[in-house]
Protein backbone atom coordinates (compact mmCIF):
# COMPACT_ATOMS: atom_id res chain seq x y z
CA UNK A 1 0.00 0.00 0.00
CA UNK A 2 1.42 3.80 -1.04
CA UNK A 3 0.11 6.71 0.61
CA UNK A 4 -0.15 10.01 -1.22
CA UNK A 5 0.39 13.16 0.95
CA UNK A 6 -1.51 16.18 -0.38
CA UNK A 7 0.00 19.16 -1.58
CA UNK A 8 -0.19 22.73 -3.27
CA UNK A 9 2.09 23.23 -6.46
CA UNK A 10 3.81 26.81 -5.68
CA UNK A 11 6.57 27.26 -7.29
CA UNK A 12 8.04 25.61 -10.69
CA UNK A 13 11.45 25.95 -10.35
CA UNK A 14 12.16 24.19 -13.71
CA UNK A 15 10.32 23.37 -16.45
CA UNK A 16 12.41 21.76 -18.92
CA UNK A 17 12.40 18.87 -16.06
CA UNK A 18 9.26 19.32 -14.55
CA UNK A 19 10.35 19.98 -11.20
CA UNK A 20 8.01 22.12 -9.30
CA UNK A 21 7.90 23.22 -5.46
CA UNK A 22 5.08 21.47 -3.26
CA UNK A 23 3.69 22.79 -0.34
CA UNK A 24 2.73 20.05 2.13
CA UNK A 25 1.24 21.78 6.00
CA UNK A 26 3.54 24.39 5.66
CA UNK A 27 6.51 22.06 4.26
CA UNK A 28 8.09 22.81 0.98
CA UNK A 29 9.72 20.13 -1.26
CA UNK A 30 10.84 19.98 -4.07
CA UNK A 31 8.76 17.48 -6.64
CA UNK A 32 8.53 16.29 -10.08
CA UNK A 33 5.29 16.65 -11.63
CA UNK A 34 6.11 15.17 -15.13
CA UNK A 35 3.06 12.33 -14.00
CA UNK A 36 0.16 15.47 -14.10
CA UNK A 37 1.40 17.60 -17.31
CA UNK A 38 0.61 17.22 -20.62
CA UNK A 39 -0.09 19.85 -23.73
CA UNK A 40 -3.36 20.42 -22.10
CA UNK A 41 -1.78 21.17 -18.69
CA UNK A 42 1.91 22.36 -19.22
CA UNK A 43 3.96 22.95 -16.01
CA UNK A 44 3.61 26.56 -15.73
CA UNK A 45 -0.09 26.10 -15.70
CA UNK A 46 0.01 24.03 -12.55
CA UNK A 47 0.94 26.45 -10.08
CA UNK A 48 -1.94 26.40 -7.17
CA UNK A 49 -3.05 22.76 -8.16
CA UNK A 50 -3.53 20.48 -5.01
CA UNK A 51 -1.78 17.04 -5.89
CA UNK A 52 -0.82 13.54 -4.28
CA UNK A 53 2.94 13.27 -3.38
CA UNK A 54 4.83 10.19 -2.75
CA UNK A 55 8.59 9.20 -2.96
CA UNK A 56 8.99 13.34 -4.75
CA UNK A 57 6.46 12.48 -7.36
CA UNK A 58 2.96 14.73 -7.92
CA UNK A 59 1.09 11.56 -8.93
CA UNK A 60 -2.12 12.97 -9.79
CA UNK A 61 -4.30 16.30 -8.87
CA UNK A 62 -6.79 16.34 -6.22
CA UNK A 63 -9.62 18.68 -5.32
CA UNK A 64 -8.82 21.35 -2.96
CA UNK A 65 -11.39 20.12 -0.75
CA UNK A 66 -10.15 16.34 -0.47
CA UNK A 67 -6.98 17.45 0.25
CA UNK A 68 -7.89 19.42 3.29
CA UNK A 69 -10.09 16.66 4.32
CA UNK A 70 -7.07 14.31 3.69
CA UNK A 71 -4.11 16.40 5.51
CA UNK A 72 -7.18 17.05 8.67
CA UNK A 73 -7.22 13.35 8.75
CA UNK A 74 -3.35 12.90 8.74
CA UNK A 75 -3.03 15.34 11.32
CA UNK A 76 -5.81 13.46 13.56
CA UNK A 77 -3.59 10.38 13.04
CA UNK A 78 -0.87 11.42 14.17
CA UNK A 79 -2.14 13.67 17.10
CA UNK A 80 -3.81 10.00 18.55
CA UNK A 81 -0.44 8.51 18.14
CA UNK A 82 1.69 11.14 20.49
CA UNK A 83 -0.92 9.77 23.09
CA UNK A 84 -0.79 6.34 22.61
């Protein structure tokens, strides 16, 4: 099983190699989005789009909505395991 961490595309830092900054709670990495572009959707176009990160990759975009839901949850998680 893979878990996807939602984030906010804020930055691209370099297009040529699709490498855009992600914003995860406040956390900023460094990803490679080259999984959600396409002529449609080039890489500059993808700045404020919520997406699923795992291992450095955007996998796929997410409503903003889900993803809030989604970090809330994540944040619940690990709140209940500090007290257990």
């Amino acid at each position: 099983m893979c878990l996807g961490i939602p984030g906010k595309i804020i930055e691209i830092n370099d297009a040529t190699n699709k490498l855009a900054t992600v914003d995860v709670s406040g956390v900023k990495r460094q990803v490679n989005i080259a999984c959600i572009v396409d002529e449609q959707h080039p890489p500059e176009s993808c700045i404020g789009d919520w997406v699923l990160v795992h291992v450095g990759f955007a996998m796929n975009r997410i409503n903003e909505k889900d993803a809030k839901e989604t970090l809330q949850l994540l944040q619940e998680m690990a709140e209940l395991m500090v007290d257990y």
